[in-house]
PDB file of N, CA and C in Angstrom:
ATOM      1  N   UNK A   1       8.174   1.981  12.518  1.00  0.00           N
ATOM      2  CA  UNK A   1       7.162   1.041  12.957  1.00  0.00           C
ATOM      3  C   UNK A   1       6.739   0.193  11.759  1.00  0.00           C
ATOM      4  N   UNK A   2       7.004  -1.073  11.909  1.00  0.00           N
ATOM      5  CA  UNK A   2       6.286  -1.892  11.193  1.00  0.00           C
ATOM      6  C   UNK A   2       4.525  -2.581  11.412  1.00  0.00           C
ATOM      7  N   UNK A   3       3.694  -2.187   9.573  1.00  0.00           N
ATOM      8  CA  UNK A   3       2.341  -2.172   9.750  1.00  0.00           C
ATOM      9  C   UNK A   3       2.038  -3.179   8.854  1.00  0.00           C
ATOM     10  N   UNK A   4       1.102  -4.002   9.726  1.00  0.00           N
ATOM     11  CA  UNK A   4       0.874  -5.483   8.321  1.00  0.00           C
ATOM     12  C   UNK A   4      -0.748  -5.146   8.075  1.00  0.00           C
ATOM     13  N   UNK A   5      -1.037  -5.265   6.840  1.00  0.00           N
ATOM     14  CA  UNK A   5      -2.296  -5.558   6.451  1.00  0.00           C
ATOM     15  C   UNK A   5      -2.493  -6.537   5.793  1.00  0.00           C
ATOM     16  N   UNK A   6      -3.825  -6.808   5.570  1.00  0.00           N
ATOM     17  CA  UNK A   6      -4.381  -8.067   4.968  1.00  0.00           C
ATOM     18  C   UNK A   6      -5.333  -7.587   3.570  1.00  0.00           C
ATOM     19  N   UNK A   7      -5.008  -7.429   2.247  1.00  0.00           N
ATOM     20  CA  UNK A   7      -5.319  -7.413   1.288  1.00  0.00           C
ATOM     21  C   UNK A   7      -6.385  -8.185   1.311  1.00  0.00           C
ATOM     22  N   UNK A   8      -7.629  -7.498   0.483  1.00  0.00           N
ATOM     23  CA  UNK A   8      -8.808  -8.120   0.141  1.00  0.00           C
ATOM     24  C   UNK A   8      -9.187  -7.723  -1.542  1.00  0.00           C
ATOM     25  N   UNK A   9      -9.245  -9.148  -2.390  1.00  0.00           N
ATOM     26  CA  UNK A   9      -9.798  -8.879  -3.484  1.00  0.00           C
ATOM     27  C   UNK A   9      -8.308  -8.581  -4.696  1.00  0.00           C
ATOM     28  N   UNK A  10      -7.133  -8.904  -4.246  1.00  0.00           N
ATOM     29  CA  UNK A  10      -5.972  -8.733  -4.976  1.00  0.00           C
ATOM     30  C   UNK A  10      -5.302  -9.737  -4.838  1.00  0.00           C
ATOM     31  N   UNK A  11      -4.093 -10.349  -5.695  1.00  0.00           N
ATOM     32  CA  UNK A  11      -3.585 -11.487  -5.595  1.00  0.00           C
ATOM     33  C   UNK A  11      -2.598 -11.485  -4.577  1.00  0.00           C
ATOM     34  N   UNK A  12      -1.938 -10.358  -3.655  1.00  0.00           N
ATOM     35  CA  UNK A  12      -0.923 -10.272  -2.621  1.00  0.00           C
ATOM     36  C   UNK A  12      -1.912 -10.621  -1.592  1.00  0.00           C
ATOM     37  N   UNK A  13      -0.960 -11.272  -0.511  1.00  0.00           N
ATOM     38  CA  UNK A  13      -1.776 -11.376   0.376  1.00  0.00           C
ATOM     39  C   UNK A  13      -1.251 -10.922   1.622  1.00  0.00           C
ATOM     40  N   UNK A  14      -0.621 -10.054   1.494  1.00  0.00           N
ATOM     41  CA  UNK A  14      -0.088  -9.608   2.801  1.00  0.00           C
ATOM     42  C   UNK A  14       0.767  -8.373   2.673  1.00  0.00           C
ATOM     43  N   UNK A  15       0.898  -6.474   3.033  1.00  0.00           N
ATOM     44  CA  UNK A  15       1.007  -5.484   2.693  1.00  0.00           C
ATOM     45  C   UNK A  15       2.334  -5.328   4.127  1.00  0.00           C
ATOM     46  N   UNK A  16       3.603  -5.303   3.790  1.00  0.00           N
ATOM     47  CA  UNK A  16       4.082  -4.537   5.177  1.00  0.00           C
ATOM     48  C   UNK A  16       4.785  -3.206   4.891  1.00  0.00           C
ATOM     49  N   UNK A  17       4.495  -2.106   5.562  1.00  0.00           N
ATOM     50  CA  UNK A  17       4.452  -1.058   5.762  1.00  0.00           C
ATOM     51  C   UNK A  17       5.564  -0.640   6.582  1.00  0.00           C
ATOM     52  N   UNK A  18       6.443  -0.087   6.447  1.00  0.00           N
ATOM     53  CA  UNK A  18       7.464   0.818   7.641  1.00  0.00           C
ATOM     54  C   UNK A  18       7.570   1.930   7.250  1.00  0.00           C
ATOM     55  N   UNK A  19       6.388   2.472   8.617  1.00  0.00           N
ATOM     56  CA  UNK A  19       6.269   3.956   8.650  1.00  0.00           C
ATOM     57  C   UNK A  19       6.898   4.401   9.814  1.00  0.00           C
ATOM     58  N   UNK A  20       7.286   5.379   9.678  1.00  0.00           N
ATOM     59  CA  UNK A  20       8.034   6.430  10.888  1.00  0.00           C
ATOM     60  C   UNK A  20       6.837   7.915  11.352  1.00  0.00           C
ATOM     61  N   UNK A  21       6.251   7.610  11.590  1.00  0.00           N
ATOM     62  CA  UNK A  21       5.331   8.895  12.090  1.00  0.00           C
ATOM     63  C   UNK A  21       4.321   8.879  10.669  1.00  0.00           C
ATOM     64  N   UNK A  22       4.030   9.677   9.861  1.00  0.00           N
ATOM     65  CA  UNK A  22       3.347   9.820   8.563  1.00  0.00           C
ATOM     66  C   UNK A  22       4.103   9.582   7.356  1.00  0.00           C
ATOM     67  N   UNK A  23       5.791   9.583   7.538  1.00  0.00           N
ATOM     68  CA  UNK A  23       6.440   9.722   6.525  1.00  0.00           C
ATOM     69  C   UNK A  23       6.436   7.671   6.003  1.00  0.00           C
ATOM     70  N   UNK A  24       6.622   7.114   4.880  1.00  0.00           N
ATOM     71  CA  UNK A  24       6.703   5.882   4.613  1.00  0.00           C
ATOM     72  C   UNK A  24       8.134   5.854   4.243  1.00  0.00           C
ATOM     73  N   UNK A  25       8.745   4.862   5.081  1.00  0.00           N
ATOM     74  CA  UNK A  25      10.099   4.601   4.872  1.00  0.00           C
ATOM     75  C   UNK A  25       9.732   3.254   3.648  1.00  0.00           C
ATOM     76  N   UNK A  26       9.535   2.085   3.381  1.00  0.00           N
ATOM     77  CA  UNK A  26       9.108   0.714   2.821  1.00  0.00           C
ATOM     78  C   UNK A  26       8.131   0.051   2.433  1.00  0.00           C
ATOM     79  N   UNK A  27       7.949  -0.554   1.925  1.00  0.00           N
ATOM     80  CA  UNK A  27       6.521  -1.025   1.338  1.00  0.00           C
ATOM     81  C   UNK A  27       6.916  -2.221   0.855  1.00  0.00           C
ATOM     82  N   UNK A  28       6.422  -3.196   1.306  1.00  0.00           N
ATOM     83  CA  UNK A  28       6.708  -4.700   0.465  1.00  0.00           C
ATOM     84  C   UNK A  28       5.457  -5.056   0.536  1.00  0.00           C
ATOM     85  N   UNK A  29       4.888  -5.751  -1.136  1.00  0.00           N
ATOM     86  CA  UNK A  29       3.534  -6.518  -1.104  1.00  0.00           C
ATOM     87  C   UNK A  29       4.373  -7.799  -1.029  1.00  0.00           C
ATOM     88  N   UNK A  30       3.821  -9.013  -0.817  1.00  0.00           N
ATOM     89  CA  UNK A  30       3.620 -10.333  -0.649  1.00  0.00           C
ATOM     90  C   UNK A  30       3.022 -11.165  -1.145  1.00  0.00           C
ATOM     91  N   UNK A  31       3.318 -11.526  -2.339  1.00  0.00           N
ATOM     92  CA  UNK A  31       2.656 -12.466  -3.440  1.00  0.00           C
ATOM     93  C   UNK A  31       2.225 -11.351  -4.315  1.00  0.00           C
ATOM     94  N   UNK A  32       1.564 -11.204  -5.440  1.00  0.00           N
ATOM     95  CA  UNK A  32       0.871 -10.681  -6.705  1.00  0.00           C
ATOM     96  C   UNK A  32       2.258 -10.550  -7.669  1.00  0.00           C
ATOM     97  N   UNK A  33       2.046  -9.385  -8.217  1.00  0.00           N
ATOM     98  CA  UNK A  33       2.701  -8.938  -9.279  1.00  0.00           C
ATOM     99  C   UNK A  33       4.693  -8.510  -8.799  1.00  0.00           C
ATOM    100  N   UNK A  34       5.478  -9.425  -9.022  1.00  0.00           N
ATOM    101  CA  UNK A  34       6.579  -8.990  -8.107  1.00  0.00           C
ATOM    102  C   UNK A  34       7.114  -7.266  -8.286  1.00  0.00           C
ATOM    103  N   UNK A  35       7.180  -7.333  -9.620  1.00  0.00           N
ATOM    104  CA  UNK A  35       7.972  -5.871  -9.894  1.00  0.00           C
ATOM    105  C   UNK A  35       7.170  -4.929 -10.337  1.00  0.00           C
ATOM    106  N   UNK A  36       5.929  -4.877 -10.573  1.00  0.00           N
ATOM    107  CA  UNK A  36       4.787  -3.736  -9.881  1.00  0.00           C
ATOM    108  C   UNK A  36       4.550  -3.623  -8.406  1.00  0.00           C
ATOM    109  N   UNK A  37       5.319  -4.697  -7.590  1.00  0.00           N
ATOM    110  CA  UNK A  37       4.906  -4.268  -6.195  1.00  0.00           C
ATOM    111  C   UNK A  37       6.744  -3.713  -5.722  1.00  0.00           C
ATOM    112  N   UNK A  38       7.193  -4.362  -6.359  1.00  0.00           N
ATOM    113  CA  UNK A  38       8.317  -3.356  -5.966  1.00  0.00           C
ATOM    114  C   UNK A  38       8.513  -1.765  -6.643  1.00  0.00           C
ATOM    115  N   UNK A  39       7.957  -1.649  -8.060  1.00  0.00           N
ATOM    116  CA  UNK A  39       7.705  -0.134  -8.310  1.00  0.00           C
ATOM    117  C   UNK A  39       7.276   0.671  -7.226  1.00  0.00           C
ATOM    118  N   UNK A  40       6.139  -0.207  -6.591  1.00  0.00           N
ATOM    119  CA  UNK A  40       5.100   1.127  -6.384  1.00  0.00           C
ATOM    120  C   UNK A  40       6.016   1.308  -4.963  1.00  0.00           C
ATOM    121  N   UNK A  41       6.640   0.346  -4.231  1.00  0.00           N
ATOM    122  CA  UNK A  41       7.316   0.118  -3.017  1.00  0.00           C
ATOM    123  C   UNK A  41       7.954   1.273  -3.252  1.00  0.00           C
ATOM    124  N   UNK A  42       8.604   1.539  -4.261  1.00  0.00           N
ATOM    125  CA  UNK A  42      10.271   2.604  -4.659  1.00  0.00           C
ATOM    126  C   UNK A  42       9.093   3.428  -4.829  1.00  0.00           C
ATOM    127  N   UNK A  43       8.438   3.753  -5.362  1.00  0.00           N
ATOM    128  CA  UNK A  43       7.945   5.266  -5.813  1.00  0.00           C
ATOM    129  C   UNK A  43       7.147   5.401  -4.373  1.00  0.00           C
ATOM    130  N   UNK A  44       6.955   4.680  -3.241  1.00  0.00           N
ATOM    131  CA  UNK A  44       6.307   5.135  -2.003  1.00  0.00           C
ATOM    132  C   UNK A  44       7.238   5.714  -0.945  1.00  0.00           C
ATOM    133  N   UNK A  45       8.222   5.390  -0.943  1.00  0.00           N
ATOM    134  CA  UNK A  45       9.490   5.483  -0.320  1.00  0.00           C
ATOM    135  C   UNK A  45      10.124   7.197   0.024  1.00  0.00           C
ATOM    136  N   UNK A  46       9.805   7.527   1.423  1.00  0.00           N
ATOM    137  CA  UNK A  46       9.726   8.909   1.764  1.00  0.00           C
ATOM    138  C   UNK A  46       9.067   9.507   1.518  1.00  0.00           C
ATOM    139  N   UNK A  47       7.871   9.266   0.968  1.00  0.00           N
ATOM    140  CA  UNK A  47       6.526  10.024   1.056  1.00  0.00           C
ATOM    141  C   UNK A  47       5.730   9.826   1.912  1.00  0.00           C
ATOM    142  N   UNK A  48       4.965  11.359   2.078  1.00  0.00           N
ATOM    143  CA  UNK A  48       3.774  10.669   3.285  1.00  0.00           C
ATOM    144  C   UNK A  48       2.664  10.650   3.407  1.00  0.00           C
ATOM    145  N   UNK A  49       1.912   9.739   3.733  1.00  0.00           N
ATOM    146  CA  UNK A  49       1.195   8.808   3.875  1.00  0.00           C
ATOM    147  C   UNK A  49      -0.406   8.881   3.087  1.00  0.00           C
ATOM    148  N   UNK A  50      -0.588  10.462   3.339  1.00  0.00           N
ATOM    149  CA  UNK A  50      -1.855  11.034   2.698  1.00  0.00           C
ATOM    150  C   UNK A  50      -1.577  10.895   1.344  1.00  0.00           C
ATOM    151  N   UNK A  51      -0.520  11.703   1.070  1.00  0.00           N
ATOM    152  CA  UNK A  51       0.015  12.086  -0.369  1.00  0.00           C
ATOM    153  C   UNK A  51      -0.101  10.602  -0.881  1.00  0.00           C
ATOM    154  N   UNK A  52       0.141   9.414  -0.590  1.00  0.00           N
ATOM    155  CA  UNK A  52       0.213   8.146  -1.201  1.00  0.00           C
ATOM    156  C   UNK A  52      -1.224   7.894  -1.791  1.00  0.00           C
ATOM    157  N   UNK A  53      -1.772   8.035  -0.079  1.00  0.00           N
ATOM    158  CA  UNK A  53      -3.448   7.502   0.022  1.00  0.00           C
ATOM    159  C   UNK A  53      -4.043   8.100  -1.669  1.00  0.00           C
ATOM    160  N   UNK A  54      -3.516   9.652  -1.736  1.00  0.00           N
ATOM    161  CA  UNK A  54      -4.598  10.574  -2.649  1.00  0.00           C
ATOM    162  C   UNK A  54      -4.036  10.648  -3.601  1.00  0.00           C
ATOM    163  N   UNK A  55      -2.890   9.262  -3.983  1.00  0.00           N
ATOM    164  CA  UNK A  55      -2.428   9.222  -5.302  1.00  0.00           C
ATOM    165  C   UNK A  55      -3.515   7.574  -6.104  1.00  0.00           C
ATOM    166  N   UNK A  56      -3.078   6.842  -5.360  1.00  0.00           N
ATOM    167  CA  UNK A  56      -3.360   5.541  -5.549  1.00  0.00           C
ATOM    168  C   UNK A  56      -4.984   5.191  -5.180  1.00  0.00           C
ATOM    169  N   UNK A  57      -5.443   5.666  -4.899  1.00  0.00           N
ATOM    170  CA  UNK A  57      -7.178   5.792  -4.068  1.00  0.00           C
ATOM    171  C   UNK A  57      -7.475   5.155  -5.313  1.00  0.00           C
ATOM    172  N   UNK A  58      -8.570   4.248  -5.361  1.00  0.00           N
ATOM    173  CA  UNK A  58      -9.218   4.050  -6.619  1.00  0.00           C
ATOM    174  C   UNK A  58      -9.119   2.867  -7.881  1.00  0.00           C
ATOM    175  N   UNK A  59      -7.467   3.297  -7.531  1.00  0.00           N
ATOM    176  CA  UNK A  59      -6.592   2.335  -8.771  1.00  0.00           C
ATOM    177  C   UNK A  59      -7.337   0.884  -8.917  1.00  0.00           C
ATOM    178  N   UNK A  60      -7.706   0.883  -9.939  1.00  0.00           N
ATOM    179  CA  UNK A  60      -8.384  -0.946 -10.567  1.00  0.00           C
ATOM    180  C   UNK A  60      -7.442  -1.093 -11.088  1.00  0.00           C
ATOM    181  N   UNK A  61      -7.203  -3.221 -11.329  1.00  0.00           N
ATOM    182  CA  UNK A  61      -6.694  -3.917 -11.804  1.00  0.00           C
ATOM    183  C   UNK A  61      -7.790  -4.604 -12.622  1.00  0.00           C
ATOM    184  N   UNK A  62      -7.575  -4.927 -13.755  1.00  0.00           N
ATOM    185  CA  UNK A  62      -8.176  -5.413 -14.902  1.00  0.00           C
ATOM    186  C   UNK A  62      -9.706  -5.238 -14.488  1.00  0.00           C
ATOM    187  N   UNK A  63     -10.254  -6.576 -14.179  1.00  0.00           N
ATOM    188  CA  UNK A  63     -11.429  -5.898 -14.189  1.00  0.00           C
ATOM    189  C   UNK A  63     -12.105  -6.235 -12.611  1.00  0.00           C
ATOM    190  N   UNK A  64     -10.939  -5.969 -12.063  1.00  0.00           N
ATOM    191  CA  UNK A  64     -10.928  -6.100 -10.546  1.00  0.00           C
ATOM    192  C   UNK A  64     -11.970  -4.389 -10.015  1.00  0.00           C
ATOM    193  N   UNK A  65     -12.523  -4.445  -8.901  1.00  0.00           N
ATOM    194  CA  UNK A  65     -12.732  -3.302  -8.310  1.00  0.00           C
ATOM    195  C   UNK A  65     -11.849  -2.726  -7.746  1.00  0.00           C
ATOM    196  N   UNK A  66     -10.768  -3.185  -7.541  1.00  0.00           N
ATOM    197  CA  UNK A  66      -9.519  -2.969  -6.398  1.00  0.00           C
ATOM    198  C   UNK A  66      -8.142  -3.373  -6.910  1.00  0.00           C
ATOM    199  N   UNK A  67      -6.786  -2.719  -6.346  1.00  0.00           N
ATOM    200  CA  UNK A  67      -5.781  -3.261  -6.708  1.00  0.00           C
ATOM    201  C   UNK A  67      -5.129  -3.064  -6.028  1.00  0.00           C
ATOM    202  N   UNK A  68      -3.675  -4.053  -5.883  1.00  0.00           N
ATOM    203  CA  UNK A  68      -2.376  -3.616  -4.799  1.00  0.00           C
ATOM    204  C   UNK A  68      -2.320  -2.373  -4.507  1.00  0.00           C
ATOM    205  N   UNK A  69      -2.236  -1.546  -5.045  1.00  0.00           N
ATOM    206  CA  UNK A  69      -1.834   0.016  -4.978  1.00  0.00           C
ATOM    207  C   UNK A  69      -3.357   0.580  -4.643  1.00  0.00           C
ATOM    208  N   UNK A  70      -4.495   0.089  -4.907  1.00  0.00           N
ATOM    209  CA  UNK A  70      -5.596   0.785  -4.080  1.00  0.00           C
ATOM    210  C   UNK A  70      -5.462  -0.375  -2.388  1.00  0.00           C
ATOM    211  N   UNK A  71      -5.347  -1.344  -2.163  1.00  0.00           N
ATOM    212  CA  UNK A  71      -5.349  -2.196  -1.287  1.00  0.00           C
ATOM    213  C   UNK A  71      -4.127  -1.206  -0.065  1.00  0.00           C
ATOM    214  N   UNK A  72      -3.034  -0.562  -0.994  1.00  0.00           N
ATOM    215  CA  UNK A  72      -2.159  -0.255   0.057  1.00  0.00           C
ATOM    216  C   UNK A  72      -2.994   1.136   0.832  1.00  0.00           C
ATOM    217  N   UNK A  73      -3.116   1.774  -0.345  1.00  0.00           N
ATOM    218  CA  UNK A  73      -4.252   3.383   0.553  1.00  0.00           C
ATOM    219  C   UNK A  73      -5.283   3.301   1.301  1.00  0.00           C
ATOM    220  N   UNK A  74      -6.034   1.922   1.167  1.00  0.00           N
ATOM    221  CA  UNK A  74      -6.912   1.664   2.320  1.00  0.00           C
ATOM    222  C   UNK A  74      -5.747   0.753   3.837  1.00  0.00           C
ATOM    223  N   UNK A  75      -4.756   0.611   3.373  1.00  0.00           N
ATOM    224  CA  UNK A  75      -3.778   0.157   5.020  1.00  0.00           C
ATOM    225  C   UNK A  75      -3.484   1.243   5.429  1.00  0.00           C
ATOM    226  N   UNK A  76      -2.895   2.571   4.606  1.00  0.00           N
ATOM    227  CA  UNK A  76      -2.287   3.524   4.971  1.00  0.00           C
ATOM    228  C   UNK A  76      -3.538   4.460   5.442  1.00  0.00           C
ATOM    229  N   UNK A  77      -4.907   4.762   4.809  1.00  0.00           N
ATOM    230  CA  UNK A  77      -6.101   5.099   6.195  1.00  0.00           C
ATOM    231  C   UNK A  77      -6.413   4.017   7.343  1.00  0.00           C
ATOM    232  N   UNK A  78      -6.064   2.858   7.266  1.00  0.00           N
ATOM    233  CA  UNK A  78      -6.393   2.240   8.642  1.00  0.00           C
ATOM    234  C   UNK A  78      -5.510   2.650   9.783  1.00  0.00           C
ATOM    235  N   UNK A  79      -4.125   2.785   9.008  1.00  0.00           N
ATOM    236  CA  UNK A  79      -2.903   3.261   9.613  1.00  0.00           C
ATOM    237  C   UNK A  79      -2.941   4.481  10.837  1.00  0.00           C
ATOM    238  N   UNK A  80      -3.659   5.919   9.441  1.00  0.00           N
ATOM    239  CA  UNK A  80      -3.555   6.833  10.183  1.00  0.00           C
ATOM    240  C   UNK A  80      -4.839   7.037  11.045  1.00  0.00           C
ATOM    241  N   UNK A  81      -6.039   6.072  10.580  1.00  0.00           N
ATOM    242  CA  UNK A  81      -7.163   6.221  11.807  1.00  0.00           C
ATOM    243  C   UNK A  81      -6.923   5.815  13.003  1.00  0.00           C
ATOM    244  N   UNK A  82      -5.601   4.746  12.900  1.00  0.00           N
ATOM    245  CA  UNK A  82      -5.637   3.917  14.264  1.00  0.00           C
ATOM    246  C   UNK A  82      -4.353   4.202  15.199  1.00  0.00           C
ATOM    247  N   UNK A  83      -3.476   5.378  14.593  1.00  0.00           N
ATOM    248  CA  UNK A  83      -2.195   5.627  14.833  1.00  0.00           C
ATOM    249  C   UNK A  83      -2.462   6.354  16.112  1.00  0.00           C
TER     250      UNK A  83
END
């Protein structure tokens, strides 16, 4: 299943998600940082979904409150609240 979110407060502006039940098959951000959003894409890849959430929770960018990788753990709880 493909899941789009809408980033708030980060330079991507658009999160898509292909999840299969809890497990994360893909992750592409959309605009920001290209090859920090493809890292975190590869290091998300067959993991699931909590385990992501309760890695990345938190993560700041400079002197941002928020970052791609915290932006994705709040899609992946909208995910599983609304699944």
């Amino acid at each position: 299943m493909e899941y789009r979110f809408r980033p708030r407060g980060v330079c991507s502006s658009e999160i898509i998600i292909d999840i299969d039940g809890t497990t994360v098959k893909d992750v592409k951000f959309i605009g920001g940082c290209n090859g920090n959003g493809k890292g975190v894409g590869a290091l998300c890849r067959g993991r699931d979904a909590q385990e992501i959430i309760d890695v990345l929770k938190g993560t700041t960018c400079g002197f941002k409150s928020t970052s791609c990788p915290d932006q994705l753990s709040k899609a992946l709880e909208e995910y599983l609240k609304n699944k």
